[in-house]
Structures are given as C-alpha cells and as structure tokens.
N, C-alpha and C. Protein backbone atom coordinates (compact mmCIF):
# COMPACT_ATOMS: atom_id res chain seq x y z
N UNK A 1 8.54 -40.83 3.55
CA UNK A 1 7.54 -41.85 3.76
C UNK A 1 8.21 -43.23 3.78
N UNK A 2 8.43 -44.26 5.00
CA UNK A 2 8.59 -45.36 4.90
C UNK A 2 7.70 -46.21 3.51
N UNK A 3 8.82 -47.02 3.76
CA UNK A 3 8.38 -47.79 2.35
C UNK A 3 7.76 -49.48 2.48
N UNK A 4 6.87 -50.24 2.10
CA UNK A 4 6.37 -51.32 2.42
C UNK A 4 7.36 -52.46 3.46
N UNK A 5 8.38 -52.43 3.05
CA UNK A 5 9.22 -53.50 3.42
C UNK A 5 9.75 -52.37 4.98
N UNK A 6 9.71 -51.46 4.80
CA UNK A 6 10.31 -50.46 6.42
C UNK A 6 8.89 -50.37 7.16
N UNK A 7 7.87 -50.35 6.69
CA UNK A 7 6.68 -50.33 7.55
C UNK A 7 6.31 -52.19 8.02
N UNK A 8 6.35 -53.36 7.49
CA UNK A 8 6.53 -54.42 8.21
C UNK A 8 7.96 -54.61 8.61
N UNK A 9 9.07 -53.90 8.91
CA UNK A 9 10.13 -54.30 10.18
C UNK A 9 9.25 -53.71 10.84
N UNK A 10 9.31 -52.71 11.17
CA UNK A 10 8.98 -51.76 11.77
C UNK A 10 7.61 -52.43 13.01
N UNK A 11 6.75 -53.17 12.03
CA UNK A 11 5.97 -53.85 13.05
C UNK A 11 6.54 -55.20 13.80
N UNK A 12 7.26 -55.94 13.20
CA UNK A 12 8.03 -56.69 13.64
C UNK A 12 9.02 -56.53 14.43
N UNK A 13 9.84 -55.21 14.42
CA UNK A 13 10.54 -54.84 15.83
C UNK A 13 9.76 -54.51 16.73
N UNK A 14 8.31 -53.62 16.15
CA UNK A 14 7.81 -53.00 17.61
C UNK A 14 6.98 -54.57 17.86
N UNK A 15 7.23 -55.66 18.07
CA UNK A 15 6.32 -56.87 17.89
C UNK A 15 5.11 -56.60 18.13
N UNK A 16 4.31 -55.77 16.95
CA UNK A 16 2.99 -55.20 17.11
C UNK A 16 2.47 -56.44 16.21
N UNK A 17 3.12 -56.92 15.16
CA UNK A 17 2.60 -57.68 14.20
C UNK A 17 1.56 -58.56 14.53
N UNK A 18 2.02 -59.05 15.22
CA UNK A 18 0.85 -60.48 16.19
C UNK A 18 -0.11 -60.08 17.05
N UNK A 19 0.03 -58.89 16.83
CA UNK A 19 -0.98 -58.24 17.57
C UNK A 19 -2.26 -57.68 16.61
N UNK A 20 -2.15 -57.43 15.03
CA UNK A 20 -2.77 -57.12 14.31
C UNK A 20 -3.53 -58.06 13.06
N UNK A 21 -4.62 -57.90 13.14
CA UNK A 21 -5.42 -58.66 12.28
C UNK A 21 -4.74 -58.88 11.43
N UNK A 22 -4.92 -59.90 10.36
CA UNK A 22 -4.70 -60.58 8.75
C UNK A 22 -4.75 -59.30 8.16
N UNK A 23 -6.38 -59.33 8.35
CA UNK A 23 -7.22 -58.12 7.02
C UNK A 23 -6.55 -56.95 7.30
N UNK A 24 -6.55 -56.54 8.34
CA UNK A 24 -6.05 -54.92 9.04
C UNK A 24 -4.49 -54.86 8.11
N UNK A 25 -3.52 -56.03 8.48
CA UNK A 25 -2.15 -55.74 7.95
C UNK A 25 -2.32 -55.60 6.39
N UNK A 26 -3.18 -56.38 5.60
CA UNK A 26 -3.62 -56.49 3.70
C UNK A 26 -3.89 -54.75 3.72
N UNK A 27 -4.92 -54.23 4.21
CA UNK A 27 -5.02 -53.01 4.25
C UNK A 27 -4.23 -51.63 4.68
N UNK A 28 -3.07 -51.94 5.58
CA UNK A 28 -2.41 -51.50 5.65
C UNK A 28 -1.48 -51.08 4.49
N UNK A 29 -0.89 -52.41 4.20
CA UNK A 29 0.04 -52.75 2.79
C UNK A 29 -0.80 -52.41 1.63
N UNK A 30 -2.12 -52.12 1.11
CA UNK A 30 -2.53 -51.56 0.50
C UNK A 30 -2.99 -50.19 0.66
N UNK A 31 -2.76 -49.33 1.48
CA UNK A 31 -2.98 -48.28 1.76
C UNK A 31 -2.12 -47.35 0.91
N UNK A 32 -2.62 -46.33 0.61
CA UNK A 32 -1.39 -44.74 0.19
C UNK A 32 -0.83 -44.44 1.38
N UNK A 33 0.63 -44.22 0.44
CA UNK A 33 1.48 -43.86 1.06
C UNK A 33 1.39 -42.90 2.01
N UNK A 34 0.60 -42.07 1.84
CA UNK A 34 0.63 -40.62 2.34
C UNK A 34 -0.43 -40.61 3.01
N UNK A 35 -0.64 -42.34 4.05
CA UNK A 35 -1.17 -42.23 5.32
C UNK A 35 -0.49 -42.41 5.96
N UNK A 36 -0.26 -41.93 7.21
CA UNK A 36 0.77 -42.32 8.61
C UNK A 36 -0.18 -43.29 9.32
N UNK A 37 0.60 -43.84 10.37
CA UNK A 37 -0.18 -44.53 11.54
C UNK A 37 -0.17 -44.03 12.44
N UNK A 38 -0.96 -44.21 13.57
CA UNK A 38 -1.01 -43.15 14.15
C UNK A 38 -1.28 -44.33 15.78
N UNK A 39 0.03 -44.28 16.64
CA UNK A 39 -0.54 -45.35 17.35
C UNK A 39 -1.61 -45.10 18.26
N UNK A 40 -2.18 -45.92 18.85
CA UNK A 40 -3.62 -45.75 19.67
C UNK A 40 -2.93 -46.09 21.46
N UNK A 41 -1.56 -46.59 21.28
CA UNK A 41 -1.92 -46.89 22.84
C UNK A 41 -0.56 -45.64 23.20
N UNK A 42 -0.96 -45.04 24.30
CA UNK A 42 -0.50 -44.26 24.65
C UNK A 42 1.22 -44.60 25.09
N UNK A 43 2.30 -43.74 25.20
CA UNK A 43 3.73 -44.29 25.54
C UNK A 43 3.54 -44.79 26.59
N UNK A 44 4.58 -45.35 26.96
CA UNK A 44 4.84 -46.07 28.16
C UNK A 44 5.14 -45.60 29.37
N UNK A 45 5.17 -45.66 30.67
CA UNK A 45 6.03 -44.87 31.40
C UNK A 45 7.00 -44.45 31.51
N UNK A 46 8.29 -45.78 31.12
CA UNK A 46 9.55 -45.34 30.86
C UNK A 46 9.94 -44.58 29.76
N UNK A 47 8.75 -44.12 28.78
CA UNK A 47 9.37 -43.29 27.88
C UNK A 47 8.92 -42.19 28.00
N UNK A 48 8.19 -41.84 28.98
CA UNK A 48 7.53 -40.27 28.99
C UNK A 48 8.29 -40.10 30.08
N UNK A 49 8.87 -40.84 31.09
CA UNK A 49 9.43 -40.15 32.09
C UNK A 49 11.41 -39.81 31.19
N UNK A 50 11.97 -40.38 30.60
CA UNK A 50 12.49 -40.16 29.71
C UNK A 50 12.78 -38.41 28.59
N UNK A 51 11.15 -38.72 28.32
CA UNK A 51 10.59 -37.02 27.57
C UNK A 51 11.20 -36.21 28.51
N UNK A 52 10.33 -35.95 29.90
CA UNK A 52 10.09 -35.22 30.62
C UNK A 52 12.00 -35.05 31.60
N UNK A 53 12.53 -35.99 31.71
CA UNK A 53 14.12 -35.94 31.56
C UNK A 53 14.91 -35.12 30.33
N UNK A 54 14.90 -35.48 29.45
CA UNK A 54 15.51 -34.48 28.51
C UNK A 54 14.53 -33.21 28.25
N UNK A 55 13.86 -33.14 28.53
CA UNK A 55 13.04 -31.78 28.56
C UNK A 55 13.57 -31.12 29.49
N UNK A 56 13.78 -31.38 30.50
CA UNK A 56 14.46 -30.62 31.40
C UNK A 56 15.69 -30.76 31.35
N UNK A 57 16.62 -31.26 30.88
CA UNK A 57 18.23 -31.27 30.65
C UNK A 57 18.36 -30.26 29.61
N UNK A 58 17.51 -30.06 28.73
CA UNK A 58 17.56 -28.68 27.80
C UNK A 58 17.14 -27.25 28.25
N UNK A 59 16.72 -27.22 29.84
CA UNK A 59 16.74 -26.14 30.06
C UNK A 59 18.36 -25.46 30.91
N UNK A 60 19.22 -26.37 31.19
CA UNK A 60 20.73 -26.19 31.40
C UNK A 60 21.33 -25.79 29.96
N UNK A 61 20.97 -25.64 28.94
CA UNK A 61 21.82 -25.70 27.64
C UNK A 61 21.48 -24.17 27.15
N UNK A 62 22.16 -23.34 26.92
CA UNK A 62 21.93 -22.46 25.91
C UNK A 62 20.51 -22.32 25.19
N UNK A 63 19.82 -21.46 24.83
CA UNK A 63 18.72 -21.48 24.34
C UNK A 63 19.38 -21.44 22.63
N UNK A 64 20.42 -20.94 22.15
CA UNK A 64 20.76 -21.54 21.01
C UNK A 64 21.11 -22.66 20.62
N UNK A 65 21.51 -23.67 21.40
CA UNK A 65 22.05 -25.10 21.17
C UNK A 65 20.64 -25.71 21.29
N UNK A 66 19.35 -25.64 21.87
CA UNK A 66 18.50 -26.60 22.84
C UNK A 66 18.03 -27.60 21.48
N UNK A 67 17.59 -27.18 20.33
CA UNK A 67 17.00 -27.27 19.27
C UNK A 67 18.04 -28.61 18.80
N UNK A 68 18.79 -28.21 18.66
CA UNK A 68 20.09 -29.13 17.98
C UNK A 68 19.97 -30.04 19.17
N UNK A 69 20.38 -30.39 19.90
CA UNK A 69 20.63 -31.26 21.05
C UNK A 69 19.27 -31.86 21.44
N UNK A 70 18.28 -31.33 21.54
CA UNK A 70 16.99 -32.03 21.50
C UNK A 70 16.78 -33.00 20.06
N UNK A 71 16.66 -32.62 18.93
CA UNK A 71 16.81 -33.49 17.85
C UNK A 71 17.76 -34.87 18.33
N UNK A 72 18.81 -34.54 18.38
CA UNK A 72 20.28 -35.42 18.58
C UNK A 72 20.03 -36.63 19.79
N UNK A 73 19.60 -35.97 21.09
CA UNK A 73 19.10 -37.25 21.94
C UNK A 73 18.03 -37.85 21.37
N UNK A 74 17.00 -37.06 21.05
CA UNK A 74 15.70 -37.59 20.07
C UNK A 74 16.36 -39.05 19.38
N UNK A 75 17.19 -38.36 18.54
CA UNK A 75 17.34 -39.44 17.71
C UNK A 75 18.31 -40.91 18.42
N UNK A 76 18.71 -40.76 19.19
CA UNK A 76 19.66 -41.65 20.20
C UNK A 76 18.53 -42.49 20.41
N UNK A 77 17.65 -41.89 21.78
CA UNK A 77 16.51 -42.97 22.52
C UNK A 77 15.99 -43.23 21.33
N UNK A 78 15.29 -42.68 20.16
CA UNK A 78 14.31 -43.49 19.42
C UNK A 78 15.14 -44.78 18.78
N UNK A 79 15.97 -45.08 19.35
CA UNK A 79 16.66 -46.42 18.32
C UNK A 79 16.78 -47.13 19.90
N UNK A 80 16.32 -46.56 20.99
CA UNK A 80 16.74 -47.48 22.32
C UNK A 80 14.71 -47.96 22.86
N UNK A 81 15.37 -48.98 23.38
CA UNK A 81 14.16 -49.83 24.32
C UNK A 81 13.46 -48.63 25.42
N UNK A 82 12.22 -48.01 25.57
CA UNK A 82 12.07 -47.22 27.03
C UNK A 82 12.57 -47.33 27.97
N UNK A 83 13.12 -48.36 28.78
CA UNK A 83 13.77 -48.60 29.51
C UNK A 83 14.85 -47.89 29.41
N UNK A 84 15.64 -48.23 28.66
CA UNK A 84 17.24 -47.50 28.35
C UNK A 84 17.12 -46.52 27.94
N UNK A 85 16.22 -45.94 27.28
CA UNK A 85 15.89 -44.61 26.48
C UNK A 85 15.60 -44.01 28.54
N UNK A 86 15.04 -44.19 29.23
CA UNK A 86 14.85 -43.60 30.56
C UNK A 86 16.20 -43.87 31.30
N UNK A 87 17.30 -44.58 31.15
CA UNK A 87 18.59 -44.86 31.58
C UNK A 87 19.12 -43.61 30.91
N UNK A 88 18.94 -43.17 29.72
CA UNK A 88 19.83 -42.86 28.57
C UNK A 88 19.55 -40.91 29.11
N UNK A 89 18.13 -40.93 29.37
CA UNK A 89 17.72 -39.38 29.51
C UNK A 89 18.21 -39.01 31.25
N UNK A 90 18.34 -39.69 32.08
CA UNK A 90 19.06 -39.81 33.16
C UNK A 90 20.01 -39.42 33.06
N UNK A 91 21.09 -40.42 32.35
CA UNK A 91 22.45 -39.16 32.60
C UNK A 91 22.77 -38.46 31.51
N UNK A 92 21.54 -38.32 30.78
CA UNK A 92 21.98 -36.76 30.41
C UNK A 92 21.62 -35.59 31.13
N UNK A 93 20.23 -35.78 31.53
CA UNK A 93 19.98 -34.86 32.93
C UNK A 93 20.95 -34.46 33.66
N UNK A 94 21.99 -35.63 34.07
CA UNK A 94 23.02 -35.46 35.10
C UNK A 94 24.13 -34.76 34.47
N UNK A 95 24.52 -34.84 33.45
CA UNK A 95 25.58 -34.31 32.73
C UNK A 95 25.29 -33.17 31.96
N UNK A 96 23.79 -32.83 32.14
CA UNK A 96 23.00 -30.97 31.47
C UNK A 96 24.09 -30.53 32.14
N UNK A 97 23.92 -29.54 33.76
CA UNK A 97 24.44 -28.68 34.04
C UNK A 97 26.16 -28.57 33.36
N UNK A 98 26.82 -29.41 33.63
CA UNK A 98 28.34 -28.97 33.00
C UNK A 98 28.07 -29.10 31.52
N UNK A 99 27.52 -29.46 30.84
CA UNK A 99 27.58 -29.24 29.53
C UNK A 99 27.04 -28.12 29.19
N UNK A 100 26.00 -27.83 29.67
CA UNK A 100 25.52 -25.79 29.80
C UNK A 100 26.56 -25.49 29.68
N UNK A 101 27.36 -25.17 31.16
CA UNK A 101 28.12 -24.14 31.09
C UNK A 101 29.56 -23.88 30.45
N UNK A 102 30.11 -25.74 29.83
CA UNK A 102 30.78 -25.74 29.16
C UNK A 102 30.40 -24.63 27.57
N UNK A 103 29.42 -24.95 27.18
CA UNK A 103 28.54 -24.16 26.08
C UNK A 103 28.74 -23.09 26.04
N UNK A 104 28.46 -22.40 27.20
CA UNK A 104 27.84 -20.84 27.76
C UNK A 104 29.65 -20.30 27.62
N UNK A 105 30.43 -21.17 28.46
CA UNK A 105 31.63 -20.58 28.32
C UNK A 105 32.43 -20.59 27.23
N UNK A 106 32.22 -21.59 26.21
CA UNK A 106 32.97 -21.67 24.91
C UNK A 106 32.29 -20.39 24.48
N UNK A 107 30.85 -20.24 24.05
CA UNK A 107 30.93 -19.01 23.60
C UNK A 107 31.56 -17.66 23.94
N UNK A 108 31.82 -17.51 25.28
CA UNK A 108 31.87 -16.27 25.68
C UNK A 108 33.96 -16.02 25.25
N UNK A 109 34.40 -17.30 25.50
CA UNK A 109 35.80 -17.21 25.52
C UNK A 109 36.32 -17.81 24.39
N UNK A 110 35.49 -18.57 23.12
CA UNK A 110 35.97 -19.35 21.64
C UNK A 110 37.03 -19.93 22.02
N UNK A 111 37.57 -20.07 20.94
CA UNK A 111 38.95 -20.84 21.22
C UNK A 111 40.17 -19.76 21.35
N UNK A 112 41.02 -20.81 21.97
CA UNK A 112 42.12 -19.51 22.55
C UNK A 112 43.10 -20.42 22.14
N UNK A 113 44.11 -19.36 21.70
CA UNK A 113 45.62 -20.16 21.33
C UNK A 113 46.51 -21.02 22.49
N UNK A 114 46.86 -22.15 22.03
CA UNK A 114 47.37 -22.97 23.66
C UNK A 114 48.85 -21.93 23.40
C-alpha cells in the first residue's frame, strides 16, 4: 500500500493534482489505507496501443518465459511517458521474433563448452 507522501507524488507526477478538488484531496489523505484509486478516465491511446504491442511480442517468446518478460517490460513502460512507453513496446515487438528463438534455442542446446 502506498503511503501518504507516495500517493501525493504520485498525483503530482501524474499532474492530476490541479485537477482535484481541496475537499476530494482532505478525503483522500484521510481515507484507509486499504482503499485503492481507481482511475475514471480511461488510458490513453499511446498506452493501449503500447499494451496491445507487447501483448503481441509475447506471443514470439516461449510460453515459459512470457510471464517473466511481461512483468519486466510492465515494469519498464510504467516508469515511461505513453508516448515512449508506445516507442518502447515497438521495438520490442521488433526485437520479439529473434529473442524467441534465441530462447527456444538456448533451451534446446544450454550452454556448450567454447
């Protein structure tokens, strides 16, 4: 659970702050912890087209890796702008297929003595 001082950055990076009532933010900051927020306006374009990019770059990957590697970009774009987070799921799209089969083939052949 974010903590008072991580839930106002948090509005202050997403510059939602100025966007939200006095009273609404008092109530917020007085709220239990063990409410989430839950945003109301739907993503953006550049970040669903993004989704829908690494969603499909995980179908080039191993069905044992997809899990791990989905988390891992996850966590990349969520620290990037939509914009770049849709730059960012781009070339990974582009760079799925050889990283599949790099995958597919490490397993089949491990490591080999040079």
């Amino acid at each position: 659970m974010p903590t008072r001082v991580e839930l106002v950055r948090e509005l202050v990076k997403g510059d939602i702050l100025d966007k939200v009532h006095p009273a609404t933010l008092i109530m917020l900051l007085q709220a239990e912890p063990a409410i989430r927020l839950a945003p109301d306006v739907p993503p953006s374009r550049h970040r669903r087209s993004a989704e829908r990019r690494l969603n499909l770059a995980l179908y080039f990957l191993p069905q044992a890796e997809r899990e791990h590697y989905r988390q891992e970009w996850g966590a990349e774009m969520a620290a990037m702008s939509p914009s770049a987070a849709a730059r960012f799921a781009l070339n990974v799209l582009i760079g799925a297929p050889g990283a599949g089969l790099v995958l597919r083939l490490s397993k089949i052949f491990g490591r080999q003595a040079a």
